[in-house]
N, C-alpha and C. Protein backbone atom coordinates (compact mmCIF):
# COMPACT_ATOMS: atom_id res chain seq x y z
N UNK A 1 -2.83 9.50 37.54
CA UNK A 1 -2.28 8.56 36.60
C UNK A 1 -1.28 9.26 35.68
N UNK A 2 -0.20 8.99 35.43
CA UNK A 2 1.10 9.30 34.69
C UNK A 2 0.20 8.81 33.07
N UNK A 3 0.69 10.04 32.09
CA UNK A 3 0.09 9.90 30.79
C UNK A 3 1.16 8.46 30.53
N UNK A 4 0.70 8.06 29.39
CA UNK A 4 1.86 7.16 28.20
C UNK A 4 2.77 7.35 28.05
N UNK A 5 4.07 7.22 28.28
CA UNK A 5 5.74 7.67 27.57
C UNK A 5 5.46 7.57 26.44
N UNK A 6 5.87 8.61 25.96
CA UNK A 6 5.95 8.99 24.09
C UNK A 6 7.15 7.83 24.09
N UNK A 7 6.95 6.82 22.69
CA UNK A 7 7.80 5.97 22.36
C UNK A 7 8.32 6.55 20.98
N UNK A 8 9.54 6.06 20.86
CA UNK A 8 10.00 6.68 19.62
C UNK A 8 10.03 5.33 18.39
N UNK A 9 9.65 5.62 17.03
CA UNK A 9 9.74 4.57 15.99
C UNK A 9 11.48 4.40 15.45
N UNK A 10 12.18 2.99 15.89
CA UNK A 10 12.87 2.65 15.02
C UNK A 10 13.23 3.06 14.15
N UNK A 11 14.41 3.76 13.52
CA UNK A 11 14.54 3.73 12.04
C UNK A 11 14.13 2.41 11.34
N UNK A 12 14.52 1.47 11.49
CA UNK A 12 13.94 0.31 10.77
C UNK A 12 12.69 0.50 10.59
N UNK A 13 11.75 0.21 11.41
CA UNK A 13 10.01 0.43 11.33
C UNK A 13 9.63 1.76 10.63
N UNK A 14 10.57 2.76 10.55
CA UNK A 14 9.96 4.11 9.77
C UNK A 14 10.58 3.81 8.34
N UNK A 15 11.39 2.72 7.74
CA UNK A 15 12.06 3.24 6.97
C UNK A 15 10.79 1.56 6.27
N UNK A 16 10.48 0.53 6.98
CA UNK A 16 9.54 -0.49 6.41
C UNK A 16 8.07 0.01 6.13
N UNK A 17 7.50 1.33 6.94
CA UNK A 17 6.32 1.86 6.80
C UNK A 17 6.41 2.48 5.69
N UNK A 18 7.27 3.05 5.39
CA UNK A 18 7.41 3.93 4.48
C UNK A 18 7.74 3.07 2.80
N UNK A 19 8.35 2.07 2.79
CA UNK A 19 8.08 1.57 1.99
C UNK A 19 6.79 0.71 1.87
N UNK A 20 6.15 0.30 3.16
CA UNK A 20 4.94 0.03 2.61
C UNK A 20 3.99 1.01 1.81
N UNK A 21 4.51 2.18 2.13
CA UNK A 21 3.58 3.19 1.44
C UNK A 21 3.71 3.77 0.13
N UNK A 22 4.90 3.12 -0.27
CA UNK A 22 5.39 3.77 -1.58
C UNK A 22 5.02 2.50 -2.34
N UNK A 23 5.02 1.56 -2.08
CA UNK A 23 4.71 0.54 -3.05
C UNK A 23 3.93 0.57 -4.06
N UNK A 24 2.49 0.71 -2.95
CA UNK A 24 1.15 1.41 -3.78
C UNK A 24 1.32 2.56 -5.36
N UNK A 25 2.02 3.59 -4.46
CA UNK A 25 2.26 4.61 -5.18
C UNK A 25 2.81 4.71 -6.63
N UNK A 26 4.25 3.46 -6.17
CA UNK A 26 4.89 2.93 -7.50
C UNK A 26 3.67 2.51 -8.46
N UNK A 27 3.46 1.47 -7.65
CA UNK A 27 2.84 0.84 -8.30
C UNK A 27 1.12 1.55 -9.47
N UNK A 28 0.78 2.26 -8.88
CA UNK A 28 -0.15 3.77 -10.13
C UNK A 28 0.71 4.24 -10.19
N UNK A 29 1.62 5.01 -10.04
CA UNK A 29 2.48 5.49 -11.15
C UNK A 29 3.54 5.06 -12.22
N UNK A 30 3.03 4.13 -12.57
CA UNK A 30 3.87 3.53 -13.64
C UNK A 30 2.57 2.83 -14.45
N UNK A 31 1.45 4.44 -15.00
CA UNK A 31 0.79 3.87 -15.56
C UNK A 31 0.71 3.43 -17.20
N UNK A 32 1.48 3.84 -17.86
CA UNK A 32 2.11 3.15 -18.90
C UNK A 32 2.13 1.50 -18.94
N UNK A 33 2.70 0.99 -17.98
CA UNK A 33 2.53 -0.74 -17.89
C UNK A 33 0.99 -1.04 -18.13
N UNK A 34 0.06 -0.48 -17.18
CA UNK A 34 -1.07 -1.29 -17.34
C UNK A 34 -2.31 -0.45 -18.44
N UNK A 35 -1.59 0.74 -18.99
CA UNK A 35 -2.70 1.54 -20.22
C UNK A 35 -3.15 0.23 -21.07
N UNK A 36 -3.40 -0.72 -21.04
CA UNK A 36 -3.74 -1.16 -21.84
C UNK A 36 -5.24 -2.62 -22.08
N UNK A 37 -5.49 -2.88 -22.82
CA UNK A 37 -7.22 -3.74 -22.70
C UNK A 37 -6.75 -5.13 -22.65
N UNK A 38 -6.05 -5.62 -22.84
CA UNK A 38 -5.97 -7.09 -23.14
C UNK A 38 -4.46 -7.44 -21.53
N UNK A 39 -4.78 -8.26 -21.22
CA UNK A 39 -5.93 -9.41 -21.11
C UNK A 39 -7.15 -8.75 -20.38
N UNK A 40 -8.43 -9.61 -20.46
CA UNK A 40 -9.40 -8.99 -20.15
C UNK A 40 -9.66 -10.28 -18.83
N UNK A 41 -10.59 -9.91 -18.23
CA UNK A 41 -10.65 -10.36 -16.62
C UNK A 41 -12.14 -10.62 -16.82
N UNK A 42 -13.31 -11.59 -17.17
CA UNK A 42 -14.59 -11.56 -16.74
C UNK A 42 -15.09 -10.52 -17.79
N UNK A 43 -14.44 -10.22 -18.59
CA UNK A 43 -14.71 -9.12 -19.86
C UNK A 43 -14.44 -7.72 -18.95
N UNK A 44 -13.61 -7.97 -18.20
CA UNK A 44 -13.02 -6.19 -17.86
C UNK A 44 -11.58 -6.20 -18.57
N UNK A 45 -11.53 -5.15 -18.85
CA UNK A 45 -10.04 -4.63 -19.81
C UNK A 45 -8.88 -4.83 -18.31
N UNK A 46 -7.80 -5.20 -18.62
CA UNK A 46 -6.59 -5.03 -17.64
C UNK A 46 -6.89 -3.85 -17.12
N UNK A 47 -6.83 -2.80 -17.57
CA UNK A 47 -6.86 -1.53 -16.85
C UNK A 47 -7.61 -1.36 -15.49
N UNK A 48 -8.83 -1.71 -15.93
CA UNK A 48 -9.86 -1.80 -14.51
C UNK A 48 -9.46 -2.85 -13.59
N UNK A 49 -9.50 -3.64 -13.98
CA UNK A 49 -9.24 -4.69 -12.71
C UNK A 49 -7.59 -4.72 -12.16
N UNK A 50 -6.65 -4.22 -13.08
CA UNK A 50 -5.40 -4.07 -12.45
C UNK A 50 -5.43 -3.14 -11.18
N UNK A 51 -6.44 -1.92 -11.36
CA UNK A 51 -6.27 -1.04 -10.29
C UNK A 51 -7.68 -1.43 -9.53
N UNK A 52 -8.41 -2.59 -9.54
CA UNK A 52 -9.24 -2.67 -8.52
C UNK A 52 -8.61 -3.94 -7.55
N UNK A 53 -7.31 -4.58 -8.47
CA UNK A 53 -6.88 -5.25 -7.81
C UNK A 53 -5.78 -4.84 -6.49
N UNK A 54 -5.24 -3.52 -7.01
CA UNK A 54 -4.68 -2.81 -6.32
C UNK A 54 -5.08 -1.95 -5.30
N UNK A 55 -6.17 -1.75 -5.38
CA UNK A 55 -6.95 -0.85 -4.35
C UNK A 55 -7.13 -2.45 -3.13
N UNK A 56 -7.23 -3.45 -3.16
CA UNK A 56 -7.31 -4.37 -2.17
C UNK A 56 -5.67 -4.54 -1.48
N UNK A 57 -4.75 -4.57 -2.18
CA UNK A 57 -4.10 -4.72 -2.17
C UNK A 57 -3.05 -3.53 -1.66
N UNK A 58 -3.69 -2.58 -1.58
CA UNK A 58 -3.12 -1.08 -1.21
C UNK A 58 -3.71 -0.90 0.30
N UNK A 59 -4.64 -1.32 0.32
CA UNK A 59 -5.06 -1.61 1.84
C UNK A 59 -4.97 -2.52 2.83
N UNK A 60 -4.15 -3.97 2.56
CA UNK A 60 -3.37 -4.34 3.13
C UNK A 60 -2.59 -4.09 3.56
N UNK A 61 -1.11 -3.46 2.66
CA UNK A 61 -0.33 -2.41 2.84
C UNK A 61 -0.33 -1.38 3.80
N UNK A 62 -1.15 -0.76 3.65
CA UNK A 62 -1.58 0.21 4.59
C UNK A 62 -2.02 0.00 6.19
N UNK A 63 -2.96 -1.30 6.11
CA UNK A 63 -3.22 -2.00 7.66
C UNK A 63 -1.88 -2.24 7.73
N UNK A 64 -0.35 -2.68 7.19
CA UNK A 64 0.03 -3.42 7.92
C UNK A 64 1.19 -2.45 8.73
N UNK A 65 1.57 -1.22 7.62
CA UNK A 65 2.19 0.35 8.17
C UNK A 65 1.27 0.97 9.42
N UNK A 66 -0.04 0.62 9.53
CA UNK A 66 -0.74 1.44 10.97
C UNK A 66 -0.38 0.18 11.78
N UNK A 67 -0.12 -0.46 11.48
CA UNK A 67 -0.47 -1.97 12.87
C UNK A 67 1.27 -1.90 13.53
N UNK A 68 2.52 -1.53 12.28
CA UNK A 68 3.90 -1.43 12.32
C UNK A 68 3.86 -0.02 13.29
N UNK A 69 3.07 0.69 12.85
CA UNK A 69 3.17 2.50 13.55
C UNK A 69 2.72 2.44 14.91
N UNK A 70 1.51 1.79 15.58
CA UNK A 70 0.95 2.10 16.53
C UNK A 70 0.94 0.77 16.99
N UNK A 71 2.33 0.29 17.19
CA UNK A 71 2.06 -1.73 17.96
C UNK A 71 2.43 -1.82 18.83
N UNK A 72 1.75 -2.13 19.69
CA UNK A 72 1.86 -2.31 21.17
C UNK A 72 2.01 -3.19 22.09
């Protein structure tokens, strides 16, 4: 059996993965915007739930750069 042909990624698809991946990134590092308690969520301070909202949301992202990387 002949292995797989190595396929090569698009610049387009490397250059959309890659911003899927920076998004996240931006997005905690610009922690100045969310240092702060008000509004509160269920009595959690912005702070917490901004980045627990992001951690769901960072892993979308991320499924959708492996699904863009390895699609078949």
């Amino acid at each position: 059996m002949d292995p797989e042909p190595v396929r090569r990624l698009s610049l387009g698809r490397k250059v959309a993965i890659a911003i899927l991946l920076l998004i996240p990134l931006a997005a905690y590092m610009a922690y100045p915007t969310y240092n702060v308690v008000k509004p509160t969520l269920g009595g959690l301070p912005f702070f917490y739930w901004y980045q627990t909202l992001w951690l769901f949301i960072s892993g979308v992202l991320f499924a959708i750069a492996a699904y863009l990387w390895d699609k078949r």
